[in-house]
N, C-alpha and C. Protein backbone atom coordinates (compact mmCIF):
# COMPACT_ATOMS: atom_id res chain seq x y z
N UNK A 1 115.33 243.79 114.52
CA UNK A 1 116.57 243.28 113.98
C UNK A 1 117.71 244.15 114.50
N UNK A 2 118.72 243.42 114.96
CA UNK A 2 120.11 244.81 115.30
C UNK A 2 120.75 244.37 114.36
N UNK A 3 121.61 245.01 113.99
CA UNK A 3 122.59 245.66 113.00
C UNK A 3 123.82 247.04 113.35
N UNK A 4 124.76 246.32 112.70
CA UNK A 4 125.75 247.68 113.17
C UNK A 4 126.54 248.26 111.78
N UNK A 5 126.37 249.78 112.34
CA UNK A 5 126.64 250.34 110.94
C UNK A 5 127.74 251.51 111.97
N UNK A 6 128.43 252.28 110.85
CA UNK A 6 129.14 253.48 111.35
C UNK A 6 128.82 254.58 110.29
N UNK A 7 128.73 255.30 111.34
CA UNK A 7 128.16 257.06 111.45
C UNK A 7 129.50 257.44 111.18
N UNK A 8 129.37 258.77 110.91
CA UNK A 8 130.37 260.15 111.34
C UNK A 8 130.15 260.77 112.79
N UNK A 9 131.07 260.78 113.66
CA UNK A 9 130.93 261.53 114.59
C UNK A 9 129.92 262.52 115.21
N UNK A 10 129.93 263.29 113.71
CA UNK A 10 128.90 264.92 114.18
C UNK A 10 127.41 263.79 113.96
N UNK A 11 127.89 263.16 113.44
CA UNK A 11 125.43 262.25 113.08
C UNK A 11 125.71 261.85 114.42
N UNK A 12 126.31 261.10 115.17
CA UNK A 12 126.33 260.21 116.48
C UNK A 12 126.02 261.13 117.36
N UNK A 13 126.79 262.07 117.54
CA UNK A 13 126.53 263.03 119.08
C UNK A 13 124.96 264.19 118.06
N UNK A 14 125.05 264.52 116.93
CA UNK A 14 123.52 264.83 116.61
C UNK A 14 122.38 264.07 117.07
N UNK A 15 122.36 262.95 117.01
CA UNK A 15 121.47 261.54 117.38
C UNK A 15 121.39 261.47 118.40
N UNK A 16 122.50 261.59 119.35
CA UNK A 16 122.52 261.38 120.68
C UNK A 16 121.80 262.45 121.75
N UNK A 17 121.91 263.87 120.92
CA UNK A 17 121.52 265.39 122.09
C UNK A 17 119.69 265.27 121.47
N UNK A 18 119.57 264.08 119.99
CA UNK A 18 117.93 264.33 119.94
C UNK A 18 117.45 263.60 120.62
N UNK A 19 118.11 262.26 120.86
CA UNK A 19 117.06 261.28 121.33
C UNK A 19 116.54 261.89 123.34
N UNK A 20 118.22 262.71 123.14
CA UNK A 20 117.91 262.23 124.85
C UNK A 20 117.61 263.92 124.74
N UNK A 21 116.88 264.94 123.97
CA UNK A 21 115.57 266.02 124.37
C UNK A 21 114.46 265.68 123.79
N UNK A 22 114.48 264.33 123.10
CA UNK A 22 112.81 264.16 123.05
C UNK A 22 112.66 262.80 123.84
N UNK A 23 113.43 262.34 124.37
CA UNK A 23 113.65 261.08 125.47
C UNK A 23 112.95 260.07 124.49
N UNK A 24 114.02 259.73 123.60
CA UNK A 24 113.60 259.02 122.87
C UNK A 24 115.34 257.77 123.02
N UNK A 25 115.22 256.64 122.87
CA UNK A 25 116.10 255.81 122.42
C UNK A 25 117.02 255.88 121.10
N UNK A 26 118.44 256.36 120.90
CA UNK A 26 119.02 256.15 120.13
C UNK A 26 118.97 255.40 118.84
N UNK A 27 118.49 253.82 118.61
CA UNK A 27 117.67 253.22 117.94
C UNK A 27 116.30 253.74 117.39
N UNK A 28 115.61 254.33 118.65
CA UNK A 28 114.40 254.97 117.63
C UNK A 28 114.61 256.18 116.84
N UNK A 29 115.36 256.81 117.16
CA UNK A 29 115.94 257.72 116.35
C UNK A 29 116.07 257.70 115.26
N UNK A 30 117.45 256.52 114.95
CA UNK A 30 117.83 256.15 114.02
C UNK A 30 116.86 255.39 112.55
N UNK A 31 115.90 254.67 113.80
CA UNK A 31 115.21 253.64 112.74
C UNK A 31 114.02 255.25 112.20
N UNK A 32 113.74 256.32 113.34
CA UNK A 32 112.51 257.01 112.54
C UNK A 32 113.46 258.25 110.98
N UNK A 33 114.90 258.07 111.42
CA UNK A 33 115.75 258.77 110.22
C UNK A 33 115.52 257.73 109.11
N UNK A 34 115.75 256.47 109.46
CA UNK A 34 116.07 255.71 108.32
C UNK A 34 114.68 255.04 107.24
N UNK A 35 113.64 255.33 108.55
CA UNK A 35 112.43 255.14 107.91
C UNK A 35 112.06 256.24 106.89
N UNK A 36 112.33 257.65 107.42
CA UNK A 36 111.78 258.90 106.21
C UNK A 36 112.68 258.46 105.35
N UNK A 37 114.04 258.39 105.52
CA UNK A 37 114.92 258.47 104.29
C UNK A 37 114.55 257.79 102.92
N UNK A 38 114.12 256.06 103.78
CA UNK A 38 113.76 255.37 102.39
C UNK A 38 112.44 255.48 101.93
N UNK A 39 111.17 255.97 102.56
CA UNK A 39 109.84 256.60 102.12
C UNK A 39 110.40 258.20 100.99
N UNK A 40 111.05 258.72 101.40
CA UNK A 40 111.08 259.98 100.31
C UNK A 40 112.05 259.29 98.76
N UNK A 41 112.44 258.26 99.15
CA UNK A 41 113.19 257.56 97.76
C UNK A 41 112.44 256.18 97.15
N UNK A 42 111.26 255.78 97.93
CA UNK A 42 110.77 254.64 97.78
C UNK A 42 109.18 255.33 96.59
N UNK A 43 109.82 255.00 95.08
CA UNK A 43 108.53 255.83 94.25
C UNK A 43 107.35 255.23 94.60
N UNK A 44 107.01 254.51 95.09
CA UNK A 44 105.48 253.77 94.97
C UNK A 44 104.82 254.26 96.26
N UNK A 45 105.87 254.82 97.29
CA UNK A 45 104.98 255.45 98.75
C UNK A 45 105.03 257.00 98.07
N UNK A 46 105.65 257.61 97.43
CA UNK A 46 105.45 258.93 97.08
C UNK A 46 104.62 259.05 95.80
N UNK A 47 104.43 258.09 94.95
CA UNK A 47 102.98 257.78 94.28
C UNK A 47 101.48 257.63 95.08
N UNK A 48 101.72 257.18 96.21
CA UNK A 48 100.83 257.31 96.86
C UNK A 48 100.55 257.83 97.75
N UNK A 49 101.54 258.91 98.37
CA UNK A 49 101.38 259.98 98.98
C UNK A 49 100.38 261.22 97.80
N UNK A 50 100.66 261.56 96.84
CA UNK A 50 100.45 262.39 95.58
C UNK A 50 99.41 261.78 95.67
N UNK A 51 98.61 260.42 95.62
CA UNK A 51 96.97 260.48 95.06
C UNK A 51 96.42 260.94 96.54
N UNK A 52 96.92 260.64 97.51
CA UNK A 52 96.59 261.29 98.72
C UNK A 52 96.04 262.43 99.08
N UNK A 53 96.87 263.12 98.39
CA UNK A 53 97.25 264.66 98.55
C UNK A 53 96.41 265.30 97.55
N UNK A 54 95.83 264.71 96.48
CA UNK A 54 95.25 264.93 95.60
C UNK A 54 94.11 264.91 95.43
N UNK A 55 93.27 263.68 96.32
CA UNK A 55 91.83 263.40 96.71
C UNK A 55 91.77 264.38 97.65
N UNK A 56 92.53 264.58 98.54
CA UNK A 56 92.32 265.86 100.04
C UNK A 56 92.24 266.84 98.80
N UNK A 57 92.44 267.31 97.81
CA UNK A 57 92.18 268.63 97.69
C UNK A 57 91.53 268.54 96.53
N UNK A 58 90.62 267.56 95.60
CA UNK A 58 89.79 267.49 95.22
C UNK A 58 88.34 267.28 96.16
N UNK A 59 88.69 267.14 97.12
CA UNK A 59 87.39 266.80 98.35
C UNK A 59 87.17 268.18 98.71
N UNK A 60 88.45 269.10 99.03
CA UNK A 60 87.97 270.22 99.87
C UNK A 60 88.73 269.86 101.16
N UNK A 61 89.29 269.31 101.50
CA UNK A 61 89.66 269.03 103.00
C UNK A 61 90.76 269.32 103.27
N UNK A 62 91.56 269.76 102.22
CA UNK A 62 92.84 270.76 102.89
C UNK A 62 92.76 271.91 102.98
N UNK A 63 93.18 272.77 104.21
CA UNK A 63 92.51 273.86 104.69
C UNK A 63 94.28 274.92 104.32
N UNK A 64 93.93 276.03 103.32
CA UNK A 64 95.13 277.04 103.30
C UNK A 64 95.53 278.13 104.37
């Protein structure tokens, strides 16, 4: 889907010096910012991150 939104300056040229040292597309950038953003506010993926995280260390399989 495209869509146009406006940034602040300093996010645009921030966005711009990441994509192009991990040679990544501007868009992917954006969409992999906008993807964490709404996973760390979305309760039902961080409900299920936590039983996640919780079986790994009732199993034994997270290593300290």
């Amino acid at each position: 889907m495209n869509t146009a939104v406006s940034v602040p300056d300093d996010v645009f040229e921030a966005a711009e010096r990441l994509a192009r040292r991990e040679g990544r597309s501007r868009s992917e950038v954006y969409s992999a910012w906008l993807r964490e953003y709404v996973a760390r506010r979305d309760p039902d993926d961080v409900i299920v991150a936590l039983v996640r995280v919780v079986a790994e260390v009732g199993s034994g399989s997270i290593r300290s």
